[in-house]
N, C-alpha and C. Protein backbone atom coordinates (compact mmCIF):
# COMPACT_ATOMS: atom_id res chain seq x y z
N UNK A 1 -7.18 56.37 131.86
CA UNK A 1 -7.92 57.24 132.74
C UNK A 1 -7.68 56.80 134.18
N UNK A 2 -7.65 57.68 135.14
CA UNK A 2 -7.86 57.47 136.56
C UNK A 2 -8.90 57.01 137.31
N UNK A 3 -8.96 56.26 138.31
CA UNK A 3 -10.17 55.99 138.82
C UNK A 3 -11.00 57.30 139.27
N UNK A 4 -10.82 58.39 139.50
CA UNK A 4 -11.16 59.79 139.50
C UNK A 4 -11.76 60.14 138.25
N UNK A 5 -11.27 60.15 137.05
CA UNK A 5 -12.13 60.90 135.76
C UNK A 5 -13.12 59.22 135.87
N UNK A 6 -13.13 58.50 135.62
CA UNK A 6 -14.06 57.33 135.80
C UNK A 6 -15.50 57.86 137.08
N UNK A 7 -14.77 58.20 137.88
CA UNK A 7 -16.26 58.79 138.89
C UNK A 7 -16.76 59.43 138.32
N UNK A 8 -16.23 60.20 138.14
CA UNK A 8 -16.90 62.08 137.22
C UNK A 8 -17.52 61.90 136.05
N UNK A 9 -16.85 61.24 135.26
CA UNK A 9 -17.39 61.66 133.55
C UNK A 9 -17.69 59.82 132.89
N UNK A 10 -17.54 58.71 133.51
CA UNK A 10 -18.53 57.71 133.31
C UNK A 10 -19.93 57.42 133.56
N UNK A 11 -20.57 56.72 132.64
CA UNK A 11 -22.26 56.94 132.75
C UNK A 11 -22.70 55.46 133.41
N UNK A 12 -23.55 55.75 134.40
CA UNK A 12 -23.78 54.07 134.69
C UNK A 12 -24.24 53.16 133.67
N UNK A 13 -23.73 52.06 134.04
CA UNK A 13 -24.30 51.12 132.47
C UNK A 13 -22.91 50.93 131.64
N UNK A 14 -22.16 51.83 131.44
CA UNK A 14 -21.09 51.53 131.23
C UNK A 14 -20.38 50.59 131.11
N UNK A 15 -19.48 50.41 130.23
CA UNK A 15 -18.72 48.96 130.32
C UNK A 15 -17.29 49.52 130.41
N UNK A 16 -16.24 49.39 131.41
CA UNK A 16 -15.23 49.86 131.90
C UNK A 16 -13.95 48.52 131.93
N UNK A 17 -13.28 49.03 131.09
CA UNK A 17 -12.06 48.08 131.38
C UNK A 17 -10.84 48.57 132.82
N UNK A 18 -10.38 47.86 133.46
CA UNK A 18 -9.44 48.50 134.13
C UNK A 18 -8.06 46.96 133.82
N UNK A 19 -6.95 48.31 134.44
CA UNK A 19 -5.46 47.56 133.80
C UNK A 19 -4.22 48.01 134.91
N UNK A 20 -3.53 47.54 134.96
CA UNK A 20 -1.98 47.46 135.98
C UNK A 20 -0.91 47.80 134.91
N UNK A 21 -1.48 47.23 133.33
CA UNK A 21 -0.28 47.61 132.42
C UNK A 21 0.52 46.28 132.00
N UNK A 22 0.68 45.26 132.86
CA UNK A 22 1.47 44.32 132.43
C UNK A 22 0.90 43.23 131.61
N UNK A 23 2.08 42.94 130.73
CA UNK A 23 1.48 42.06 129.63
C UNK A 23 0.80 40.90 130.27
N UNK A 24 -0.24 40.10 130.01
CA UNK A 24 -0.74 38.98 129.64
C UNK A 24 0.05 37.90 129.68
N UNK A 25 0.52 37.45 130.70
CA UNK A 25 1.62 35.56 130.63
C UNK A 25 0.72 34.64 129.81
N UNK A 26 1.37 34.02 129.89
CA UNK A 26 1.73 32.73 128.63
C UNK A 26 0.74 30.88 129.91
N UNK A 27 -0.32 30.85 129.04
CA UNK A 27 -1.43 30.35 129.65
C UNK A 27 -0.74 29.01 130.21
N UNK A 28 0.38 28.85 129.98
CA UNK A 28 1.40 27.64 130.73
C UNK A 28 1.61 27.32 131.83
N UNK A 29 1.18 29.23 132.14
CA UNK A 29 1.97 29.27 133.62
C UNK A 29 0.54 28.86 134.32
N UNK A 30 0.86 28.29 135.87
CA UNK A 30 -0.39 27.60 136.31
C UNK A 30 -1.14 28.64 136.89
N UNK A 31 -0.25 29.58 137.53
CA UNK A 31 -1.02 30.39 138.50
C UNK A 31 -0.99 32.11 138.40
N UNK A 32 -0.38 32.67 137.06
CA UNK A 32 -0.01 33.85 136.56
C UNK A 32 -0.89 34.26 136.10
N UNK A 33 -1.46 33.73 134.99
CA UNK A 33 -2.79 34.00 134.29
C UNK A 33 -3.88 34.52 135.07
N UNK A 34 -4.23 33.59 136.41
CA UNK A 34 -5.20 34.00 136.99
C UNK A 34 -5.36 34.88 138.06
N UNK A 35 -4.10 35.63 138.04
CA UNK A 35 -3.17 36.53 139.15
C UNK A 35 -3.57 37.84 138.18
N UNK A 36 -3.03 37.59 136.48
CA UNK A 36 -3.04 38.65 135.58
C UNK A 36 -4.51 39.26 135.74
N UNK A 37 -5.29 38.21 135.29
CA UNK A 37 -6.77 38.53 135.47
C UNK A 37 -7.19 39.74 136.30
N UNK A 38 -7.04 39.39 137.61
CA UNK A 38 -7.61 40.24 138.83
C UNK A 38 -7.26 41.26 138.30
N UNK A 39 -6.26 42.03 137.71
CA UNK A 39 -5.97 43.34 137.96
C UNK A 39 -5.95 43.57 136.01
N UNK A 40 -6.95 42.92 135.58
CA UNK A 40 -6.64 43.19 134.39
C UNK A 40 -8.45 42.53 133.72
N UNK A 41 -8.73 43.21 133.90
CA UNK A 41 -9.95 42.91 133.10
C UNK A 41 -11.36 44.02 132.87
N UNK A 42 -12.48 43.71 132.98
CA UNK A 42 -13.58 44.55 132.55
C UNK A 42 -14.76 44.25 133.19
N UNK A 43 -15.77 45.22 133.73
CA UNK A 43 -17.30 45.04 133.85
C UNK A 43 -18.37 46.33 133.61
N UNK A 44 -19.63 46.03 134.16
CA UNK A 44 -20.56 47.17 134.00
C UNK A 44 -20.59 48.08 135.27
N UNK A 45 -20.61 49.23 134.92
CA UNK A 45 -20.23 50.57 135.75
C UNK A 45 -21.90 50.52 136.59
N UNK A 46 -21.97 49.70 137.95
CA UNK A 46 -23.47 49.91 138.15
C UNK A 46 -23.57 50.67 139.74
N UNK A 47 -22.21 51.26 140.21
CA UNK A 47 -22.74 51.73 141.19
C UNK A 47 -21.70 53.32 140.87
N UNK A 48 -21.79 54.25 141.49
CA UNK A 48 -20.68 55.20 141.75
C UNK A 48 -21.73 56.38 143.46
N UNK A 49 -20.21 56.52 143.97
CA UNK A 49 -20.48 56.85 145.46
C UNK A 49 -19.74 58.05 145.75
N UNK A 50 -19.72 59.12 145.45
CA UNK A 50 -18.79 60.16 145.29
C UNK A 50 -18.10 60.32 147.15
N UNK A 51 -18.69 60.26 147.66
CA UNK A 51 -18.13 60.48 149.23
C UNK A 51 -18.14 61.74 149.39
N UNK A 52 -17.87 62.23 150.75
CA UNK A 52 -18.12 63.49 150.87
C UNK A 52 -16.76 65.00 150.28
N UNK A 53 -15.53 63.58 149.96
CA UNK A 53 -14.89 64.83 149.85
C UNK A 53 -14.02 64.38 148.09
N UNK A 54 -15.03 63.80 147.28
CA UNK A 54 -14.84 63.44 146.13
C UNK A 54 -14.81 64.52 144.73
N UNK A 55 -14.55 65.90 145.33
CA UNK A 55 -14.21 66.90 144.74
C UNK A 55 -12.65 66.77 144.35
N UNK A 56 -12.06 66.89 145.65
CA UNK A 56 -10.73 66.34 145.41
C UNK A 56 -9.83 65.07 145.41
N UNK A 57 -8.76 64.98 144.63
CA UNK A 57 -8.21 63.71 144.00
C UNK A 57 -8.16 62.89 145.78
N UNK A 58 -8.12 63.68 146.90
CA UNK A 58 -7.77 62.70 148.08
C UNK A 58 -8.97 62.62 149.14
N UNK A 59 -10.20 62.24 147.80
CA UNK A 59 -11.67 62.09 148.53
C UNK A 59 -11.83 60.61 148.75
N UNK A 60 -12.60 60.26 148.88
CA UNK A 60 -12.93 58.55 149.44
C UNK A 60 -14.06 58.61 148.77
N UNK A 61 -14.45 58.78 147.33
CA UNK A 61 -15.30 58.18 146.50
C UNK A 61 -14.65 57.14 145.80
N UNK A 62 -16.05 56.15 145.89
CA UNK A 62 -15.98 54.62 145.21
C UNK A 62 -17.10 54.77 143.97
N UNK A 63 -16.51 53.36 143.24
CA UNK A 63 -17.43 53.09 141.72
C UNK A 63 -17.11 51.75 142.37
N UNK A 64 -18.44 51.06 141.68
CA UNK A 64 -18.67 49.68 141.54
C UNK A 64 -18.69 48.99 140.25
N UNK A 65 -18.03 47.98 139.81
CA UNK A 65 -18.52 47.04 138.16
C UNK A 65 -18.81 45.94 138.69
N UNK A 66 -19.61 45.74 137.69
CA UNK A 66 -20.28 44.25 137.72
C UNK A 66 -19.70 43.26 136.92
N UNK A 67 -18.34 42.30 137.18
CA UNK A 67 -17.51 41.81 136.44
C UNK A 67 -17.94 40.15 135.52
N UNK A 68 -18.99 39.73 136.61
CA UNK A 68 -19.45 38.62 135.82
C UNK A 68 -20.68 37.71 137.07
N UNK A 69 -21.14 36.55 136.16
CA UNK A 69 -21.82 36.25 136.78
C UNK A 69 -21.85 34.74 136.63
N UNK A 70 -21.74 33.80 137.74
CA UNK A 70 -22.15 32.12 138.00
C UNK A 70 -22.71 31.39 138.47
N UNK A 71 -23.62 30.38 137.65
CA UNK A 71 -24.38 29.49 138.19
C UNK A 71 -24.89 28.91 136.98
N UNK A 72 -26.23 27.91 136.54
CA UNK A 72 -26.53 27.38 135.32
C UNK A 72 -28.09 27.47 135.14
N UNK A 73 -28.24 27.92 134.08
CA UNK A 73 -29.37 28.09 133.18
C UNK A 73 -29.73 29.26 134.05
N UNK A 74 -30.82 29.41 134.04
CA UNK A 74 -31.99 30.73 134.44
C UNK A 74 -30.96 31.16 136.03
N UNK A 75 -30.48 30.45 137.06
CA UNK A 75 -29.91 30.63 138.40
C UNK A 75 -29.04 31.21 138.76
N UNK A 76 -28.80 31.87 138.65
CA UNK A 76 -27.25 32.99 139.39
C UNK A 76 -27.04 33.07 140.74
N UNK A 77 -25.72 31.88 140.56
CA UNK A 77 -25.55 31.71 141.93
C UNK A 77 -24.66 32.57 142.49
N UNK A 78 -23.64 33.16 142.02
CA UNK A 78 -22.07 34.22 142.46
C UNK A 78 -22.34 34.89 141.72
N UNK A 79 -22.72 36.24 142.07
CA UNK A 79 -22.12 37.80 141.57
C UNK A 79 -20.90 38.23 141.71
N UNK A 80 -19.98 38.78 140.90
CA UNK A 80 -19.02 38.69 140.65
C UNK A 80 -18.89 40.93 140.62
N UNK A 81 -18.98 41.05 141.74
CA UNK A 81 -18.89 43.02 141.00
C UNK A 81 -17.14 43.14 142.24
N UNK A 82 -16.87 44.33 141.65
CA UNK A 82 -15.30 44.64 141.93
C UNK A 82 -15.47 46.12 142.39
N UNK A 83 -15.06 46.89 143.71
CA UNK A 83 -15.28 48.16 143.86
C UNK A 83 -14.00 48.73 144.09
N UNK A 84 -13.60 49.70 143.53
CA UNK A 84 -12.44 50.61 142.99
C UNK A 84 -12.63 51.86 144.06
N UNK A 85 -11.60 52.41 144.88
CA UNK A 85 -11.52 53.70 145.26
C UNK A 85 -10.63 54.63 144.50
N UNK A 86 -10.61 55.73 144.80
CA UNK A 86 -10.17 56.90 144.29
C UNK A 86 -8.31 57.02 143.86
N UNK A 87 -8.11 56.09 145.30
CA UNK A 87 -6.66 55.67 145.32
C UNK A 87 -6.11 54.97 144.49
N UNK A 88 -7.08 54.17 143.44
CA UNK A 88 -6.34 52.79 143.25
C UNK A 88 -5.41 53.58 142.13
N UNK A 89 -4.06 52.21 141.88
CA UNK A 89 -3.46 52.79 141.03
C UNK A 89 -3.71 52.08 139.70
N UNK A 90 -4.67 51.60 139.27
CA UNK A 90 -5.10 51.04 138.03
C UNK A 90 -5.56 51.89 136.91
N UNK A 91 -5.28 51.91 135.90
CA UNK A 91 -6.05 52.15 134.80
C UNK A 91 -6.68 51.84 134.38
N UNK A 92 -7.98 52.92 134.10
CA UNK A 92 -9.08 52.62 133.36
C UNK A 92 -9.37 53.34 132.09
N UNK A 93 -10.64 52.40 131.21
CA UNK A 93 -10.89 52.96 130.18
C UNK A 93 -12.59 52.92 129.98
N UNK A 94 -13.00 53.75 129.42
CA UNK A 94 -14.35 53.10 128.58
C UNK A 94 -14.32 52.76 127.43
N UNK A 95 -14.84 51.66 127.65
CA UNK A 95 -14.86 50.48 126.52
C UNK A 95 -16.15 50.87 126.03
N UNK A 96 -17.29 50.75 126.43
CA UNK A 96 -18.42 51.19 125.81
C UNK A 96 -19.49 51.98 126.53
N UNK A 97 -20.07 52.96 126.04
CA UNK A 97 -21.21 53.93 126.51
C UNK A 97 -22.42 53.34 126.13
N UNK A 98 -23.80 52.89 127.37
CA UNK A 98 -25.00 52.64 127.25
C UNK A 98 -25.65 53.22 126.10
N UNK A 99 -26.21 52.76 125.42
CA UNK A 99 -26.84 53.33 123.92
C UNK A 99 -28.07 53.83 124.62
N UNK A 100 -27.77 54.96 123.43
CA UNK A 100 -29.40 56.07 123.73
C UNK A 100 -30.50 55.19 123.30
N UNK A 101 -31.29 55.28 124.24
CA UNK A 101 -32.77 54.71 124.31
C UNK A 101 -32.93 53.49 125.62
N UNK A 102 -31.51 53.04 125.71
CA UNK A 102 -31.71 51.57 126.66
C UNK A 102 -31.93 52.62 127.99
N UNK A 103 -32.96 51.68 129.01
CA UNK A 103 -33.26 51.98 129.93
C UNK A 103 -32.32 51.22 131.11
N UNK A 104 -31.96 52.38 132.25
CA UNK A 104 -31.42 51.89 133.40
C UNK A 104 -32.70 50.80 134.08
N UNK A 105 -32.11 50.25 135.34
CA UNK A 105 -32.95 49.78 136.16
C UNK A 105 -31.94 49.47 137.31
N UNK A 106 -32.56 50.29 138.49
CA UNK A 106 -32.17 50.57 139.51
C UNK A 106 -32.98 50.29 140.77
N UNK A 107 -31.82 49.60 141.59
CA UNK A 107 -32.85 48.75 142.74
C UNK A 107 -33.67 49.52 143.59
N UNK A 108 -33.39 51.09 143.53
CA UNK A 108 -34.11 51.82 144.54
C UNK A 108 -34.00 52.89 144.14
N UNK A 109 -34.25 54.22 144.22
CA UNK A 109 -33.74 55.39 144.29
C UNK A 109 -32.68 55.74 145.93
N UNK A 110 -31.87 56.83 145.26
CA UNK A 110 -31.07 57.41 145.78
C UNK A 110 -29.68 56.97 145.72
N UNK A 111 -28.85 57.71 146.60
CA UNK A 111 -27.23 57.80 146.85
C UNK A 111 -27.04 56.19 146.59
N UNK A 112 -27.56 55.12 147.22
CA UNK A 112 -27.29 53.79 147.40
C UNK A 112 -27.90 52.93 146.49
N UNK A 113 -28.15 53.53 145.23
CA UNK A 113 -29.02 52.37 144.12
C UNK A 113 -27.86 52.02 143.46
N UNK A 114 -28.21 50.78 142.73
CA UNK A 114 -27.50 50.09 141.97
C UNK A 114 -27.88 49.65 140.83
N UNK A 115 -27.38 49.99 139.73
CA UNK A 115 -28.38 49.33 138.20
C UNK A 115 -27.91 47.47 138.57
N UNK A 116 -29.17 46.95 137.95
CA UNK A 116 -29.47 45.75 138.69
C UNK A 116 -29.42 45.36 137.15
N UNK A 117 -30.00 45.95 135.98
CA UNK A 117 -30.26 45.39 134.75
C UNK A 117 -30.22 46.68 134.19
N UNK A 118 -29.27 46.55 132.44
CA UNK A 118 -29.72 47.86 131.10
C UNK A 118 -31.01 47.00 130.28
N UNK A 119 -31.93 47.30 130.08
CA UNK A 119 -32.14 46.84 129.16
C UNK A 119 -32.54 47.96 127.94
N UNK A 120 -32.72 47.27 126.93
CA UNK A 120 -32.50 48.26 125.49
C UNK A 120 -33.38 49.12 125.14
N UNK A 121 -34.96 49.04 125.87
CA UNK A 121 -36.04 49.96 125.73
C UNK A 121 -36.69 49.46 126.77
N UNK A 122 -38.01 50.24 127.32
CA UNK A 122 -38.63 50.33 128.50
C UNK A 122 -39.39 49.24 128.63
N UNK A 123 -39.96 48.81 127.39
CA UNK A 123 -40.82 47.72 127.50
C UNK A 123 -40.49 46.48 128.06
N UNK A 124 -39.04 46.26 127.67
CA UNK A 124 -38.04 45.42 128.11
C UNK A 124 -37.85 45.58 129.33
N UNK A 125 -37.74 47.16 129.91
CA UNK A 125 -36.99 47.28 131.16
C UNK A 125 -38.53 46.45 131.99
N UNK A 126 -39.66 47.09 131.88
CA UNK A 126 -40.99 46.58 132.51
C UNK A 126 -40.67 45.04 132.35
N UNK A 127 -40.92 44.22 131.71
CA UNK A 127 -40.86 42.51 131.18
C UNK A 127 -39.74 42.47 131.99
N UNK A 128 -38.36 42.68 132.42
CA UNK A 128 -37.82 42.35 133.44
C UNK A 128 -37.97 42.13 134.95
N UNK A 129 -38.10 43.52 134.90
CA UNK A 129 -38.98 43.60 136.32
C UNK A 129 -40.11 42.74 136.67
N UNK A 130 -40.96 42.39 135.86
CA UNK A 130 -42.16 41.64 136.18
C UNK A 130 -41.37 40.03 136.33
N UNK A 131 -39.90 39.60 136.27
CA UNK A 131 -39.77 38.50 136.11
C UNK A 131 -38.50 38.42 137.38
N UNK A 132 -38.22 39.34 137.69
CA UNK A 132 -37.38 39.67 138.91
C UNK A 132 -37.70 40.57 140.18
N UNK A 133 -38.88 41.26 140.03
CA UNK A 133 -39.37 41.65 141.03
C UNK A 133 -38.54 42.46 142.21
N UNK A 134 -38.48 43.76 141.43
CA UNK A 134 -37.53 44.63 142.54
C UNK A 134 -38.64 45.68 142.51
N UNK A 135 -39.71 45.25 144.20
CA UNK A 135 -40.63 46.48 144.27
C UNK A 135 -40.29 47.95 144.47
N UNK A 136 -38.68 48.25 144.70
CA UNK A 136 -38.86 49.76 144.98
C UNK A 136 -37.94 50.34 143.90
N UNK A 137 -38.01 49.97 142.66
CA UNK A 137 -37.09 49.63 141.51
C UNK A 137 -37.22 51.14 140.93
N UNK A 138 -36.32 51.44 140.15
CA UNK A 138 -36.43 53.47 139.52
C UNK A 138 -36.15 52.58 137.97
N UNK A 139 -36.76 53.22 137.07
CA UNK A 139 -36.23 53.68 135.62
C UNK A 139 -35.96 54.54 134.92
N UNK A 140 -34.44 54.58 134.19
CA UNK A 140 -33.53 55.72 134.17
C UNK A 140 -33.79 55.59 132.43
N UNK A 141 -34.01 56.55 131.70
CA UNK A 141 -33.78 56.14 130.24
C UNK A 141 -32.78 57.12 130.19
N UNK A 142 -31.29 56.15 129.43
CA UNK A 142 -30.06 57.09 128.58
C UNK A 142 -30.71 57.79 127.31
N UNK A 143 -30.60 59.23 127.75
CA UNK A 143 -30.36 60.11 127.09
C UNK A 143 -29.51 60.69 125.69
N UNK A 144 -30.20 61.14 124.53
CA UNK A 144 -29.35 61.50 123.60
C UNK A 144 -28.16 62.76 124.30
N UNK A 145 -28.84 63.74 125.22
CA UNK A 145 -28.52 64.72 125.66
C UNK A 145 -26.85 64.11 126.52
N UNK A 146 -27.35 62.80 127.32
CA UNK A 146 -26.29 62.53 128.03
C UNK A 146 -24.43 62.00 126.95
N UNK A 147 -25.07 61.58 126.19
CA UNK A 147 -24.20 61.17 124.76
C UNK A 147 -23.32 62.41 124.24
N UNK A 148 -24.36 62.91 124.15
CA UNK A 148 -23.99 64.54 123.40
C UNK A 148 -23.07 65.34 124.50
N UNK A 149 -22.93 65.18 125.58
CA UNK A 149 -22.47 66.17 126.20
C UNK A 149 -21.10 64.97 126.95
N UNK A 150 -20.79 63.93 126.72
CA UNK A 150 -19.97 63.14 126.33
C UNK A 150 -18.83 63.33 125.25
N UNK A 151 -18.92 63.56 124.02
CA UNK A 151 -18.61 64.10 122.91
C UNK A 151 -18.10 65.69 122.89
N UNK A 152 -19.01 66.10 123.70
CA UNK A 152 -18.58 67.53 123.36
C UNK A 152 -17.66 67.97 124.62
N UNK A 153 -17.39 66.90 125.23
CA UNK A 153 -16.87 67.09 126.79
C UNK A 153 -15.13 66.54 126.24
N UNK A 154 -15.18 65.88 125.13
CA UNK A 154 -14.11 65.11 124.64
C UNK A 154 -13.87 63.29 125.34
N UNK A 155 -15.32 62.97 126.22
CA UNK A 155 -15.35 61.73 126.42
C UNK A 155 -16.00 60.45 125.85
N UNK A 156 -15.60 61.17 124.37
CA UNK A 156 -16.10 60.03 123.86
C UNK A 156 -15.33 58.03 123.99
N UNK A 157 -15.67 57.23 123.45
CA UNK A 157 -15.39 55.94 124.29
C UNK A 157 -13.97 55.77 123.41
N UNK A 158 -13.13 55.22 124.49
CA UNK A 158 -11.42 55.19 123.96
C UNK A 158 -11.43 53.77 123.02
C-alpha cells in the first residue's frame, strides 16, 4: 500500500508495517542491520493529518506511528513515533486492525489529537487515565460498524 491509501482507509490504533523492499542483511554486518531497520519496520497508527490538499496524491497529508518505547520498569524515558508524508516512497501494510470493543484514548479532541493509549474496553480505558492523567483526554470506542465497512471496502488486514 501507499502512504496515501494508509491516510484514507487505516483506522487509528492500527498496527502498520512499512518497507523499502530490501532484504534483511546478515546480523554480521556492524552497521547494515541497523540502517535496514529504519526503513523497515512497524508501529501504532496514532496520529493522521490529512492537510489541506490531501484529496490529491500531491497533498501534504501526514500519519504518525508509534514505533516503540525506552526506559525501565513503570518510566518511559524515549518515545520512539516515526511520521510519514504522502511522498514517501515506502511501503506499507496493515498488519493489524484495533479489535471491536477496545477503546481509543486521545490526548484532546480535534485535528491535533493523538491516541496516547488502546485499551481493550472502557473500564480499562478510565483505570488508565486515572493513572496517567490526560485532563482534556476524548474516548473513542472501535466500532463493529468501522470493521464492517473495512471488509466490505476490500480492506481487510494483509
Amino acid at each position: 500500500m501507499s502512504a496515501h491509501t494508509i491516510l484514507e482507509h487505516a483506522p487509528i490504533g492500527a498496527i502498520v508495517a512499512w518497507s523499502d523492499g530490501t532484504r534483511r542483511p546478515p546480523e554480521w554486518h556492524c552497521k547494515k542491520p541497523a540502517d535496514w531497520k529504519n526503513n523497515n519496520s512497524q508501529g501504532r497508527l496514532i496520529r493522521k493529518h490529512c492537510g489541506r490538499d490531501a484529496g490529491t496524491l500531491g497533498g501534504n497529508g501526514i500519519f504518525t506511528l508509534h514505533e516503540a518505547d525506552f526506559g525501565a520498569g513503570a518510566v518511559i524515558a524515549i518515545r520512539v513515533h516515526r511520521t510519514f508524508s504522502l511522498g514517501s516512497s515506502l511501503r506499507f501494510t496493515i498488519i493489524e486492525h484495533p479489535p471491536v470493543g477496545a477503546v481509543r484514548v486521545f490526548n484532546r479532541s480535534g485535528d491535533h489529537a493523538e491516541l496516547v493509549h488502546l485499551a481493550p474496553h472502557r473500564a480499562a480505558a478510565r483505570q488508565w487515565l486515572s493513572e496517567h492523567g490526560y485532563p482534556k483526554a476524548v474516548l473513542e470506542e472501535v466500532t463493529a460498524d468501522e470493521t464492517a465497512a473495512d471488509a466490505v471496502e476490500g480492506r481487510a488486514v494483509a
